[in-house]
PDB file of N, CA and C in Angstrom:
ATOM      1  N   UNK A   1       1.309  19.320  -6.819  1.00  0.00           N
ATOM      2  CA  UNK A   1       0.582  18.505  -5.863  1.00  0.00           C
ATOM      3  C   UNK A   1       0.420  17.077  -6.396  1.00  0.00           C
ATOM      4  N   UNK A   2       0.277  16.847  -7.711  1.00  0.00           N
ATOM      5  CA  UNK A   2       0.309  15.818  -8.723  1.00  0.00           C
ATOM      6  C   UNK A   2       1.428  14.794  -7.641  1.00  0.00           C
ATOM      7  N   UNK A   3       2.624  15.170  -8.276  1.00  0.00           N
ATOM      8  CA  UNK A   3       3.522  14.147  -8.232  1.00  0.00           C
ATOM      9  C   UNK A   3       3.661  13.975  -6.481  1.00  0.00           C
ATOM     10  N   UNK A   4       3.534  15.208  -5.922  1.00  0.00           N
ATOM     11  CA  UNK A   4       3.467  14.656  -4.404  1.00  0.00           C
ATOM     12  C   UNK A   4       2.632  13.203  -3.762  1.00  0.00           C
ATOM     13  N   UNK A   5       1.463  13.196  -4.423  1.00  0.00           N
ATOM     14  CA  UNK A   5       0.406  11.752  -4.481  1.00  0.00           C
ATOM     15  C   UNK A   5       1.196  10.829  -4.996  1.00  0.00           C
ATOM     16  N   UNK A   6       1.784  11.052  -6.112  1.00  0.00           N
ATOM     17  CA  UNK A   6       2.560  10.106  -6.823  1.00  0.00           C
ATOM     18  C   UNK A   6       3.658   9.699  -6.037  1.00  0.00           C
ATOM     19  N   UNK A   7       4.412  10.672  -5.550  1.00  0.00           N
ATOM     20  CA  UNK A   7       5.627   9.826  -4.684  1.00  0.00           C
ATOM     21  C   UNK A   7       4.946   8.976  -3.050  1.00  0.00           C
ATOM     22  N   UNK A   8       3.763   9.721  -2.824  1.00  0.00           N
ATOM     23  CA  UNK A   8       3.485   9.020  -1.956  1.00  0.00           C
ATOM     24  C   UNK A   8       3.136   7.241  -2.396  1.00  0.00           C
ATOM     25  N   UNK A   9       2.692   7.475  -3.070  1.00  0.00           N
ATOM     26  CA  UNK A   9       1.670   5.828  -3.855  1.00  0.00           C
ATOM     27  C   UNK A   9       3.347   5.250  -4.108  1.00  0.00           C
ATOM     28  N   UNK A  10       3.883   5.474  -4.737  1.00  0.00           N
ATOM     29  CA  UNK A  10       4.917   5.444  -4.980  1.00  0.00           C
ATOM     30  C   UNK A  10       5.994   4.536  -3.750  1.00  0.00           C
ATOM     31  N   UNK A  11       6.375   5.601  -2.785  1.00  0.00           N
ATOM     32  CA  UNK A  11       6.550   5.293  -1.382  1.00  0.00           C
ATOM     33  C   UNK A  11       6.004   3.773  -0.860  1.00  0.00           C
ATOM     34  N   UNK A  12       4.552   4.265  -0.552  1.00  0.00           N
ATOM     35  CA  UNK A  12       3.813   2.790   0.139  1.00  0.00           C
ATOM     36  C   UNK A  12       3.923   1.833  -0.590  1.00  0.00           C
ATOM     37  N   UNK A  13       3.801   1.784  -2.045  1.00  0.00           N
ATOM     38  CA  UNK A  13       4.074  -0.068  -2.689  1.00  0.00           C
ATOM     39  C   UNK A  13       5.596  -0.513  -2.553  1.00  0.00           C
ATOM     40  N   UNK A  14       6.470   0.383  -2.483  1.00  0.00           N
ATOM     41  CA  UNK A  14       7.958   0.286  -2.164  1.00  0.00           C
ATOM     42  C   UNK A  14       7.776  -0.411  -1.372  1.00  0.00           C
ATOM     43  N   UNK A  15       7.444   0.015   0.143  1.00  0.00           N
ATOM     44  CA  UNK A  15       7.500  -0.250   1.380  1.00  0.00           C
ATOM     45  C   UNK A  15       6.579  -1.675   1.774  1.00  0.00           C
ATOM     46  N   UNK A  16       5.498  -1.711   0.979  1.00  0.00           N
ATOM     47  CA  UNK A  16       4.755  -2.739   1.268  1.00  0.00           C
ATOM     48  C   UNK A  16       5.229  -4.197   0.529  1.00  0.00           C
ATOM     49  N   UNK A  17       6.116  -4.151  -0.952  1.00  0.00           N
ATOM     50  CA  UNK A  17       6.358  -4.815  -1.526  1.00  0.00           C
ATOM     51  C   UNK A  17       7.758  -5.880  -0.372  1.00  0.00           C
ATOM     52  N   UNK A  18       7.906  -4.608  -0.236  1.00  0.00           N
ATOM     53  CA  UNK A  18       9.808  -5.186   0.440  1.00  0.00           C
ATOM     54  C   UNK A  18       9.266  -6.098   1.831  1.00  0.00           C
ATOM     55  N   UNK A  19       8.010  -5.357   2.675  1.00  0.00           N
ATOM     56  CA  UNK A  19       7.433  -6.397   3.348  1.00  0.00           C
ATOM     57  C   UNK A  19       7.101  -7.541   3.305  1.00  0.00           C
ATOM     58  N   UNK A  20       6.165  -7.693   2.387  1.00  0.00           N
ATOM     59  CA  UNK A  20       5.778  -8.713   2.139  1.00  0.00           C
ATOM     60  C   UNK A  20       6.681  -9.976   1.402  1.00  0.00           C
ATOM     61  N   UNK A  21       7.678  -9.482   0.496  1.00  0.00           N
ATOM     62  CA  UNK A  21       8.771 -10.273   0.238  1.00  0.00           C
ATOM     63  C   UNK A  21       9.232 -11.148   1.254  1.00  0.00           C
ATOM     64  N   UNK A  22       9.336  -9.824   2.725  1.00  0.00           N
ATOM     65  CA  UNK A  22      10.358 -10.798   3.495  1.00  0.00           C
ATOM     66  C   UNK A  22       9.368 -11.721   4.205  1.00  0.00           C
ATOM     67  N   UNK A  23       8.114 -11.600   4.837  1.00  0.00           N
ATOM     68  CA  UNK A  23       7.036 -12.317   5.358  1.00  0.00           C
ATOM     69  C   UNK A  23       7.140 -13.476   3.736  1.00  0.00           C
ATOM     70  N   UNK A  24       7.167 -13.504   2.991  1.00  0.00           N
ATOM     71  CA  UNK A  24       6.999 -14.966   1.599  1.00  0.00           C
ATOM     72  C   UNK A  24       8.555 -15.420   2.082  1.00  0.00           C
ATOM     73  N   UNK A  25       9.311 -15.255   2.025  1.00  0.00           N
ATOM     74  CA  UNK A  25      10.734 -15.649   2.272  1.00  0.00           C
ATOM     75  C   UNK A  25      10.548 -16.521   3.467  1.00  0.00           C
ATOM     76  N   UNK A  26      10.250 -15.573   4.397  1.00  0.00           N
ATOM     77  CA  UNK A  26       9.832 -16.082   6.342  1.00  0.00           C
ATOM     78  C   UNK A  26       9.449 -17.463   5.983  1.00  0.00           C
ATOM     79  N   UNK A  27       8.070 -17.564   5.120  1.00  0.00           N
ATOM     80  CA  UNK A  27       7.324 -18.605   5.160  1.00  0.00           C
ATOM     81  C   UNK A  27       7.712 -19.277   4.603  1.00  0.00           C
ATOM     82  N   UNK A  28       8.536 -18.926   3.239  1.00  0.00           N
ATOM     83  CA  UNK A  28       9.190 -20.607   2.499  1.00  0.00           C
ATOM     84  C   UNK A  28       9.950 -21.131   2.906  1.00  0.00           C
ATOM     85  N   UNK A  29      11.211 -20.477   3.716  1.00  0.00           N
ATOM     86  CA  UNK A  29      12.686 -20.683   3.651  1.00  0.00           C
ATOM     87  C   UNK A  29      12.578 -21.470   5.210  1.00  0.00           C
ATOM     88  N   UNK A  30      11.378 -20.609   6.165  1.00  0.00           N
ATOM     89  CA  UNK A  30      11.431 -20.870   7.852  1.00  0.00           C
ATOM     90  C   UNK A  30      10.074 -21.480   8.098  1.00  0.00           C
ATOM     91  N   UNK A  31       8.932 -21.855   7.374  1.00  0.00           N
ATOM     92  CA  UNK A  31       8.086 -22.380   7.816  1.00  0.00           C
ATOM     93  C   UNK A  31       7.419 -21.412   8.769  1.00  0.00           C
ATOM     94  N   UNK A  32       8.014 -19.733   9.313  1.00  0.00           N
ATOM     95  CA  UNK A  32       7.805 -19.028  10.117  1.00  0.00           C
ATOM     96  C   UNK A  32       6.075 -18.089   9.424  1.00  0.00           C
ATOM     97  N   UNK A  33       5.128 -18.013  10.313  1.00  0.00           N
ATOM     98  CA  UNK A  33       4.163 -17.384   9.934  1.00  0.00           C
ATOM     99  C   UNK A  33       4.361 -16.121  10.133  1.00  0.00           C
ATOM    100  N   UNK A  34       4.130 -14.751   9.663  1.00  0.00           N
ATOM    101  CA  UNK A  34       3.888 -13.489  10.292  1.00  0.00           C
ATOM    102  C   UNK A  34       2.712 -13.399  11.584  1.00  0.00           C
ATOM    103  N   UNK A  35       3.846 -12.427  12.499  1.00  0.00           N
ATOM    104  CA  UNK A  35       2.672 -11.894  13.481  1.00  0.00           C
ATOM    105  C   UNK A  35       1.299 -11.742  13.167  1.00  0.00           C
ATOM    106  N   UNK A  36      -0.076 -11.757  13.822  1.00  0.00           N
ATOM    107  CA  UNK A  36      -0.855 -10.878  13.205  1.00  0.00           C
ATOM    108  C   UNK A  36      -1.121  -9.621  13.349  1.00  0.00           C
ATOM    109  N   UNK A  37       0.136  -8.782  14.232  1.00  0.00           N
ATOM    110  CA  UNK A  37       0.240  -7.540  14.309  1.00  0.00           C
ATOM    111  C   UNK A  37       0.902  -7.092  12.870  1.00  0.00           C
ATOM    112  N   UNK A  38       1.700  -7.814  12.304  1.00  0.00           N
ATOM    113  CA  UNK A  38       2.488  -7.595  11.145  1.00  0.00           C
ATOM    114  C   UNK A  38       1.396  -7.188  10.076  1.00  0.00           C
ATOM    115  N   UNK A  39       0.547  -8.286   9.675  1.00  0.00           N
ATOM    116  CA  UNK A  39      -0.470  -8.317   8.669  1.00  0.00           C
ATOM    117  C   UNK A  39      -1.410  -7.427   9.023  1.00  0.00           C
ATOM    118  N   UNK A  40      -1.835  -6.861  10.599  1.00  0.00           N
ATOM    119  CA  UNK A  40      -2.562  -5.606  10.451  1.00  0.00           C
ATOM    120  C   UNK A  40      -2.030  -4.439  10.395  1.00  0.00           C
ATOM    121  N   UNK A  41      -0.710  -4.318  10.769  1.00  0.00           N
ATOM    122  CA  UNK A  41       0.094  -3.062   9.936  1.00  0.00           C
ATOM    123  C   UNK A  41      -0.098  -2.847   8.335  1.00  0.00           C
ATOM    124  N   UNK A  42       0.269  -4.047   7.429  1.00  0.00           N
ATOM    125  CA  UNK A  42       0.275  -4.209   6.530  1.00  0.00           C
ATOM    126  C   UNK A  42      -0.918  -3.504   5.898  1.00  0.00           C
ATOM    127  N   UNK A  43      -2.252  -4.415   6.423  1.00  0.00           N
ATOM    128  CA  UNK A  43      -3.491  -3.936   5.865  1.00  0.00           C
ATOM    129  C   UNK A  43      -4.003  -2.813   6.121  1.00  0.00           C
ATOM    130  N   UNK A  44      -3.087  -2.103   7.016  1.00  0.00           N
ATOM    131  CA  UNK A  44      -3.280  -0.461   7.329  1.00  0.00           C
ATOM    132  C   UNK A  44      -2.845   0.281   6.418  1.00  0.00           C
ATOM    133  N   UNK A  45      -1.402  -0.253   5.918  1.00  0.00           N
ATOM    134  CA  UNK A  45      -1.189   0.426   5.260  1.00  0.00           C
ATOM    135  C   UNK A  45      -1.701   0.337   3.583  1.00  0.00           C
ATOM    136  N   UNK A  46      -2.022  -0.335   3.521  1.00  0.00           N
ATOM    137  CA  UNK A  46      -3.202  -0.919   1.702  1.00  0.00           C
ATOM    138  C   UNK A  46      -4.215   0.120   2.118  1.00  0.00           C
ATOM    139  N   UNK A  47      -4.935  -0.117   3.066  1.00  0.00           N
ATOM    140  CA  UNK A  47      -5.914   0.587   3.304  1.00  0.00           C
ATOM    141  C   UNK A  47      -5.925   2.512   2.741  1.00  0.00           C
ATOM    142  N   UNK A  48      -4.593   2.653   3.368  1.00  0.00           N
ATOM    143  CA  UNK A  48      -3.947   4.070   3.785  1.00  0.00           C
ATOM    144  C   UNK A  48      -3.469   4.485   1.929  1.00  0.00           C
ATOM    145  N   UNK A  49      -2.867   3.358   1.703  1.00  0.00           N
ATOM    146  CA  UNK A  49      -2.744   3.780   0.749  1.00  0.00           C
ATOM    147  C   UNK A  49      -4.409   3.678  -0.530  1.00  0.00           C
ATOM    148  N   UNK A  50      -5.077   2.929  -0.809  1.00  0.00           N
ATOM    149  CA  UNK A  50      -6.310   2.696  -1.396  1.00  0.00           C
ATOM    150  C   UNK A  50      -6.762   4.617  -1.053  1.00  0.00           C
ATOM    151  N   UNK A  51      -7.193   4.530   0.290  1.00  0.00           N
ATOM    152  CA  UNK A  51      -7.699   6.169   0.254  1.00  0.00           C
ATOM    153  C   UNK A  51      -6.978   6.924  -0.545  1.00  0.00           C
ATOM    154  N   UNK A  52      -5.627   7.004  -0.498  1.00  0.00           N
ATOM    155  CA  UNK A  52      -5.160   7.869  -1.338  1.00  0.00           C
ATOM    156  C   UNK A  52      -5.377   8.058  -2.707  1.00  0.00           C
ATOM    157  N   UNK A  53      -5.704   6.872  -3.468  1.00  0.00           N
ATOM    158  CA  UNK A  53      -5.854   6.601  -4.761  1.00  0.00           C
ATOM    159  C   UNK A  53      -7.274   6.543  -5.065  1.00  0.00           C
ATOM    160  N   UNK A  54      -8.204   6.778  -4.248  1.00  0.00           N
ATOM    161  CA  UNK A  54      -9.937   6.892  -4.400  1.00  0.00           C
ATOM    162  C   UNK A  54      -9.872   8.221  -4.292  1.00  0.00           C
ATOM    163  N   UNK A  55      -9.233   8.465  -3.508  1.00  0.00           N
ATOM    164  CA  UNK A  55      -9.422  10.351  -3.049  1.00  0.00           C
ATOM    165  C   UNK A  55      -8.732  11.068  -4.577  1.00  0.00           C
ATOM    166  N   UNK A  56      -7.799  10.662  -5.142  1.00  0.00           N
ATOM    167  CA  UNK A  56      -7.094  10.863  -6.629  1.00  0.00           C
ATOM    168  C   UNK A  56      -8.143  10.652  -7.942  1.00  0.00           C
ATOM    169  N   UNK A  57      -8.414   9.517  -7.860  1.00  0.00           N
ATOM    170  CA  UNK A  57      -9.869   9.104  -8.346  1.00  0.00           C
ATOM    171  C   UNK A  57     -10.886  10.256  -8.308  1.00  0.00           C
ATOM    172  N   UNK A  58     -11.590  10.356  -7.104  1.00  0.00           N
ATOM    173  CA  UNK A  58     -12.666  11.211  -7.258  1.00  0.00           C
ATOM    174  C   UNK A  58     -12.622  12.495  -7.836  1.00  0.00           C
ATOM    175  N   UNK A  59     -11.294  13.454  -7.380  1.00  0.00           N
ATOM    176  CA  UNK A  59     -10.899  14.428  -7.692  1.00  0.00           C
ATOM    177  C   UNK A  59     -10.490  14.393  -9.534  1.00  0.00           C
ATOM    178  N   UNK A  60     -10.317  12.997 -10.185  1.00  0.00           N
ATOM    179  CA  UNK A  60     -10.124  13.257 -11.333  1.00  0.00           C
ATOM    180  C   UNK A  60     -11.211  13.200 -11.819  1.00  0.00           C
ATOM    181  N   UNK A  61     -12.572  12.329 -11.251  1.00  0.00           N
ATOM    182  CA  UNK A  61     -13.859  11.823 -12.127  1.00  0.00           C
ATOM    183  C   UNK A  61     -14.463  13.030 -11.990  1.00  0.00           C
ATOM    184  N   UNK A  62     -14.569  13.794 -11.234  1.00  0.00           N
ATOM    185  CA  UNK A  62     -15.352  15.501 -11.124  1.00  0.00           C
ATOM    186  C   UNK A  62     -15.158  16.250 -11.665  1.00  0.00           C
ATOM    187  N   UNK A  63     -13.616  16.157 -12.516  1.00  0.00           N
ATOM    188  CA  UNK A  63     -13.138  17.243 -12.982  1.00  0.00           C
ATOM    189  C   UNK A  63     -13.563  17.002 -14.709  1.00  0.00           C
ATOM    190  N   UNK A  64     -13.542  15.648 -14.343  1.00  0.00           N
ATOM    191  CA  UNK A  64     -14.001  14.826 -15.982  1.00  0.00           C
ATOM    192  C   UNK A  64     -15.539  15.296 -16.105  1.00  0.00           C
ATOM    193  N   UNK A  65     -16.691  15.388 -15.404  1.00  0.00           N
ATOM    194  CA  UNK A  65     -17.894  15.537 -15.435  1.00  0.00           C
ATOM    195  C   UNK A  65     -18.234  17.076 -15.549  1.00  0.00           C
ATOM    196  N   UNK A  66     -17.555  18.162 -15.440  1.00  0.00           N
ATOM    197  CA  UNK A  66     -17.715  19.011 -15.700  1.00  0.00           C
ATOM    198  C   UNK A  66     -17.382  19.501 -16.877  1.00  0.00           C
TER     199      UNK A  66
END
């Protein structure tokens, strides 16, 4: 179950990195801004991913306190 979290976390910074590359590119190369549908996808997915890694978190700090 470990590495399943892991490929997920894994997954989303992939995906979010390659985004945001091309939105910095957009903006240097084209002066072009991102949608702000773009940037709330984006922050959905930080979001989406953050839970995952608090929810990883908690499950490790509980296991530490016992």
């Amino acid at each position: 179950m470990l590495q399943t979290k892991r490929e997920q976390v894994i997954s989303h910074i992939r995906f979010l990195r390659e985004e945001l590359r091309e939105m910095h590119l957009g903006i240097k190369e084209d002066d072009l801004f991102p949608e702000p549908g773009e940037l709330r996808g984006l922050m959905t997915q930080l979001e989406a991913l953050l839970e995952l890694l608090e929810g990883n978190t908690k499950i490790q700090s509980n296991s530490e306190a016992a």
